[in-house]
Protein backbone atom coordinates (compact mmCIF):
# COMPACT_ATOMS: atom_id res chain seq x y z
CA UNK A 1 55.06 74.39 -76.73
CA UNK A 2 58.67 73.36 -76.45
CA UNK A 3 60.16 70.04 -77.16
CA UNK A 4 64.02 68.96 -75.97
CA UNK A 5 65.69 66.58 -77.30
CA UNK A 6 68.99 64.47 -76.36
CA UNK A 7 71.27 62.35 -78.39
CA UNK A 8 74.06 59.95 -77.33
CA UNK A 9 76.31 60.11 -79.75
CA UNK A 10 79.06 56.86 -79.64
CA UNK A 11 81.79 58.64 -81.55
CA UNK A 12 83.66 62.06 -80.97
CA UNK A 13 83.85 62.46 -85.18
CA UNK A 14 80.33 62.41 -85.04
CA UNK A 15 79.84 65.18 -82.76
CA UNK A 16 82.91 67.49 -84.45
CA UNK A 17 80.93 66.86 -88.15
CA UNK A 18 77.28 67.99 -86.36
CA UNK A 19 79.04 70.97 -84.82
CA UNK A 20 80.05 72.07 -88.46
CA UNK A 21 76.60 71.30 -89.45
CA UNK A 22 75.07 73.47 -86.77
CA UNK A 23 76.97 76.37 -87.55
CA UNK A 24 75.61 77.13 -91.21
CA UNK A 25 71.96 76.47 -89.67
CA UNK A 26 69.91 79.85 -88.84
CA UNK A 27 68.33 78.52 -85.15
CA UNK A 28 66.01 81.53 -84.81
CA UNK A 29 63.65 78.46 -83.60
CA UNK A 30 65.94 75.60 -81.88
CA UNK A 31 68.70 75.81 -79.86
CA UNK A 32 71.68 73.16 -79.77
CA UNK A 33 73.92 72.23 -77.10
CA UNK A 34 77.09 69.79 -77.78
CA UNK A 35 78.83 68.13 -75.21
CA UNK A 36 81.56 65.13 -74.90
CA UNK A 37 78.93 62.50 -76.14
CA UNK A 38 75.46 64.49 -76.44
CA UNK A 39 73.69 67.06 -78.53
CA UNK A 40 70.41 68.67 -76.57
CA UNK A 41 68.47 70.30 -78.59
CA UNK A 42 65.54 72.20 -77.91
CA UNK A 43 62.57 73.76 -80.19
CA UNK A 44 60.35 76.27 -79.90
CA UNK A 45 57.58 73.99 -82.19
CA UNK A 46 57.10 70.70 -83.72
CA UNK A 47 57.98 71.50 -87.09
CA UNK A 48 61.04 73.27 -85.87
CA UNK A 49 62.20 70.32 -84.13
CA UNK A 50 61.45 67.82 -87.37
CA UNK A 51 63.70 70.19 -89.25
CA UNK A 52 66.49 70.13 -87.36
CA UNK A 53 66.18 66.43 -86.61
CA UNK A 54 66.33 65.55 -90.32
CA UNK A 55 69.48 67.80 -90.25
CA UNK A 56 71.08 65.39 -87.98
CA UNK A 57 70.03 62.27 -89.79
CA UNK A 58 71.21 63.70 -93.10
CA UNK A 59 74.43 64.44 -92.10
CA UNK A 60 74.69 61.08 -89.84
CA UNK A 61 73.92 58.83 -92.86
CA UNK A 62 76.11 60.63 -94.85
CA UNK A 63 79.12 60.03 -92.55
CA UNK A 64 77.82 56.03 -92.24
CA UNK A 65 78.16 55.93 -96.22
CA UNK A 66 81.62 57.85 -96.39
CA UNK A 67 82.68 55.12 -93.64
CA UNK A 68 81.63 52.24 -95.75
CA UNK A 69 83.44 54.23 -98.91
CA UNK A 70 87.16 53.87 -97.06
């Protein structure tokens, strides 16, 4: 079964720090599309897609603490 997923993402920073993110990940499972103000992922199986979803939030809520650091 395949799942796809697709975020709106309100800031352009946002989307530059995921890209970084993505490109240390191995995605022998998930595939991940950026665009202006999306990211589409898609995975091959539900625990692929949990993975790569608690990616995202990790790095997300680090950037909202950094932010509140400044």
């Amino acid at each position: 079964m395949t799942y796809e997923v697709t975020l709106k993402i309100d800031e352009p920073e946002k989307i530059r720090i995921l890209k970084t993110e993505f490109e240390s990940l191995e995605k022998q499972r998930f595939t991940i599309k950026t665009k202006k103000d999306t990211v589409e992922i898609t995975a091959e199986d539900a625990t692929a897609l949990k993975a790569i979803l608690n990616s995202v939030c990790k790095v997300l809520i680090v950037y909202e603490k950094m932010r509140q650091i400044k």
